[in-house]
Protein backbone atom coordinates (compact mmCIF):
# COMPACT_ATOMS: atom_id res chain seq x y z
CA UNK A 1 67.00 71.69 273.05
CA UNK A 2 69.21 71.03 270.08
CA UNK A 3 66.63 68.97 268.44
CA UNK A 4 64.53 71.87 268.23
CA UNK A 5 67.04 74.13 267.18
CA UNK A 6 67.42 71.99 264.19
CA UNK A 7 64.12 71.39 263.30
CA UNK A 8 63.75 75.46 263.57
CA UNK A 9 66.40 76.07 261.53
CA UNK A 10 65.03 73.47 258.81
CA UNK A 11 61.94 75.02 258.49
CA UNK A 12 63.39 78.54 257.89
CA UNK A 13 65.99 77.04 255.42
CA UNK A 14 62.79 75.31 253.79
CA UNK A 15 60.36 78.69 253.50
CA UNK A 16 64.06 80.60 252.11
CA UNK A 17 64.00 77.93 249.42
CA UNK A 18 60.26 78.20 248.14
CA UNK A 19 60.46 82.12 248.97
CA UNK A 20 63.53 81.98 246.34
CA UNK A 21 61.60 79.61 243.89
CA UNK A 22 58.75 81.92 243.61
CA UNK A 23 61.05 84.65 242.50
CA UNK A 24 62.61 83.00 239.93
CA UNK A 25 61.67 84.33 236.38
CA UNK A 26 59.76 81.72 234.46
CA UNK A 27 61.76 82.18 231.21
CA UNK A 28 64.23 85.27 229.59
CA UNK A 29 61.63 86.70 227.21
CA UNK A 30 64.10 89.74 226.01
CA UNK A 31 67.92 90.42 225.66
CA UNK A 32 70.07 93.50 224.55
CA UNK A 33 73.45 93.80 222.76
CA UNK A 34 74.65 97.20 222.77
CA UNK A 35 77.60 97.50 220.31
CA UNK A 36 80.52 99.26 220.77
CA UNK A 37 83.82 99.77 217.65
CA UNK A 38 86.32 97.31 217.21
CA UNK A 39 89.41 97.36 215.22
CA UNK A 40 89.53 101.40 215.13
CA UNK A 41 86.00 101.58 213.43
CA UNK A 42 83.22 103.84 214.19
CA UNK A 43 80.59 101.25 214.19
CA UNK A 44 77.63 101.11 217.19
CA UNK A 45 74.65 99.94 217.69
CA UNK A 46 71.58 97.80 219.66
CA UNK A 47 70.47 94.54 218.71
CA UNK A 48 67.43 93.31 220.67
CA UNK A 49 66.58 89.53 220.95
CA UNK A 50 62.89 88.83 221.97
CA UNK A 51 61.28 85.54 222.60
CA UNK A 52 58.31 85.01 220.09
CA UNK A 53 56.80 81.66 220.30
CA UNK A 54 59.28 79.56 218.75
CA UNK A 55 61.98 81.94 217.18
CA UNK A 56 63.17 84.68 218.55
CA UNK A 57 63.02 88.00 216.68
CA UNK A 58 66.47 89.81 216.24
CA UNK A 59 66.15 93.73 215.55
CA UNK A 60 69.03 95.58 214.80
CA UNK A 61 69.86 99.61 214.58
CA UNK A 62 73.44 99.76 213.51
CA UNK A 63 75.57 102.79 212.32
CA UNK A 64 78.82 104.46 211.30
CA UNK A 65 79.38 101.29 208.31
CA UNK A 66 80.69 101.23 205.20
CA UNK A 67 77.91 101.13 202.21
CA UNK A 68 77.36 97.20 201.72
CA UNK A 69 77.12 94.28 202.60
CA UNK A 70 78.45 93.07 206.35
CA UNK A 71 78.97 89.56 208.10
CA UNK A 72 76.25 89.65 210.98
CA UNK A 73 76.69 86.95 213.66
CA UNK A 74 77.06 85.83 216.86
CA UNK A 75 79.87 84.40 218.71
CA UNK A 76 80.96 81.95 221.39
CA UNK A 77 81.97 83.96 224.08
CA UNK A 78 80.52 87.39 225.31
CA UNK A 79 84.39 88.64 225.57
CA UNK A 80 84.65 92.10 223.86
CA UNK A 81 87.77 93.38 225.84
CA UNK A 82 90.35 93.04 222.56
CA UNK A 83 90.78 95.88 220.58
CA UNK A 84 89.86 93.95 217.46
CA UNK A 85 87.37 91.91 218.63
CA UNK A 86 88.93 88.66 218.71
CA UNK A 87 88.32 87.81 222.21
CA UNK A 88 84.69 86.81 221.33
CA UNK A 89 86.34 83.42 219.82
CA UNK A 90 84.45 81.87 216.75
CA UNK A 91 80.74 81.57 215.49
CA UNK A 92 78.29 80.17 218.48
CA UNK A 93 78.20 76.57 217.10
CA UNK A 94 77.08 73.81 220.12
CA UNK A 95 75.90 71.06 217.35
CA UNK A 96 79.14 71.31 215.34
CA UNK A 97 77.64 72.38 211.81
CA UNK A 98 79.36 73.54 208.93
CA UNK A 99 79.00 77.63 207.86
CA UNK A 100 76.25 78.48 206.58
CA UNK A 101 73.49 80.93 205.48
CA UNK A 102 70.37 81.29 207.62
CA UNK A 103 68.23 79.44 205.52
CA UNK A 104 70.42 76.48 205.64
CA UNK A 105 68.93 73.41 207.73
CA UNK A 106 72.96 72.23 209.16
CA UNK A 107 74.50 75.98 210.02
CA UNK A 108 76.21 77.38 213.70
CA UNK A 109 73.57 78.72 215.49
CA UNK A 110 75.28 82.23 215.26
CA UNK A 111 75.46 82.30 211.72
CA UNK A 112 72.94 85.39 211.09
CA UNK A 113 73.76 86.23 207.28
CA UNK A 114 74.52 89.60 206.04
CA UNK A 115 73.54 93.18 207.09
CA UNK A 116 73.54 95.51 204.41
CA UNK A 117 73.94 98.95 205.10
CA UNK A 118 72.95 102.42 202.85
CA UNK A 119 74.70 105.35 201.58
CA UNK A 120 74.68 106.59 204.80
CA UNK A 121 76.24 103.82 206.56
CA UNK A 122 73.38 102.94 208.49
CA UNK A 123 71.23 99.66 208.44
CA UNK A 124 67.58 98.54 210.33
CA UNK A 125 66.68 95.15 210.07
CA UNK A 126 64.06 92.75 211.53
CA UNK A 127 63.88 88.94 211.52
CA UNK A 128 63.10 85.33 213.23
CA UNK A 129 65.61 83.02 213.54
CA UNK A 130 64.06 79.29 214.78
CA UNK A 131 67.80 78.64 216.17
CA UNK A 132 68.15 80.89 218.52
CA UNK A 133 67.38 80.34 222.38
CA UNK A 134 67.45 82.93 225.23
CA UNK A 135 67.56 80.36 228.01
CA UNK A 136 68.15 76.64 228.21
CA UNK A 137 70.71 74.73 226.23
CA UNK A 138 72.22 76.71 223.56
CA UNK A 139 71.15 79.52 224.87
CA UNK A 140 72.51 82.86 223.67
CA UNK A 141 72.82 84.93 226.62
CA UNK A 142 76.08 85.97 227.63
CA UNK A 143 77.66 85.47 223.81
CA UNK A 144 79.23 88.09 222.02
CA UNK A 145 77.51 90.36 218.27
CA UNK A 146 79.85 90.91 215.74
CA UNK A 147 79.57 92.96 212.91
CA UNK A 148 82.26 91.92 210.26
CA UNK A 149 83.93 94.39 207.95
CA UNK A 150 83.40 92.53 204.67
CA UNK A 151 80.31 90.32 203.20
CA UNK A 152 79.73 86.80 204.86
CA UNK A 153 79.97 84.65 201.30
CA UNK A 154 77.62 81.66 203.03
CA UNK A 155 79.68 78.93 202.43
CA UNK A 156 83.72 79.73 203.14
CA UNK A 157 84.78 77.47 206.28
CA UNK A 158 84.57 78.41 209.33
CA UNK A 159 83.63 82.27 208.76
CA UNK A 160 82.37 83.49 205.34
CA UNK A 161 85.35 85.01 204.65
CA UNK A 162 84.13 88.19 206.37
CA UNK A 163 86.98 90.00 207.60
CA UNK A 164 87.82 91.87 210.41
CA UNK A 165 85.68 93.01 213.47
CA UNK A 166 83.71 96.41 212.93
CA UNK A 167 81.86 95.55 216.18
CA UNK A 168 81.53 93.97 219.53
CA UNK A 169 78.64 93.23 221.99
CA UNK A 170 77.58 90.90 224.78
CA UNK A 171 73.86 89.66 224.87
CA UNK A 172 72.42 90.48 228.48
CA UNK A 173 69.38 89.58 229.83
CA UNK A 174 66.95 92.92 229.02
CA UNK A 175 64.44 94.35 230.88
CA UNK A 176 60.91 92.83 229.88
């Protein structure tokens, strides 16, 4: 009688487990960072991160900056709960690289260059970045957006010398 118990039980446990499988998502195609002020600012925003082939496409609708140029990048932990932003730790960087711009070939993977906003403190921009990932290793999901206060320069170490934190966001997985 126990024997068949068991054997019962095992085949439930087994049709649970490829039920499960067959829900799984095959991938994260799409994820959202909704940005919220840091440091006193009046800075917000969205950044969407989509999956296209092998890049993914960051587009950005940020307001309330200063005219300019602003450090734009993404950091290791998806922590926004200090005031000034500093619980989002440094630049995402799992290969250990040196600062960079995003055309360099050695950069962290978070290093996203410069958004420059207009007279009216706003700023749209669209690119492809082949370093980014929205699943697997590396992945970005669940890592914090800043936007800096000052220009990234490209090349200071470990943070482009761009000041304080305008903005914070976590990356979450979006709705496709």
């Amino acid at each position: 009688m126990l024997a068949a118990q068991a054997v019962a039980q095992n085949k439930t446990m087994d049709k649970a487990k490829t039920s499960m499988k067959m829900e799984q998502a095959p991938g994260i195609s799409k994820a959202v960072a909704v940005l919220n002020p840091a440091s006193g600012s009046n800075v917000r925003g969205v950044v969407t991160f989509t999956k296209d082939g092998n890049m993914v496409k960051v587009v950005a609708d940020i307001e309330g900056l200063t005219p300019g140029n602003h450090g734009f990048h993404i950091h290791e932990f998806g922590d926004c709960s200090a005031k000034d932003g500093s619980s989002a730790g440094g630049h995402f960087n799992p290969a250990g690289a040196p600062h960079g711009a995003p055309t360099d070939k050695q950069r962290h993977t978070g290093d996203l260059g410069n958004l420059v906003a207009g007279q009216d403190g706003k700023v749209h921009v669209e690119f492809s970045d082949p370093m980014l990932k929205l699943d697997g290793a590396g992945a970005i999901i669940g890592r914090g957006v800043i936007v800096h206060a000052n220009p990234d320069d490209l090349k200071t170490q470990p943070t482009g010398n761009a000041g304080g934190r305008q903005a914070c966001a976590v990356i979450g997985v979006a709705k496709p």
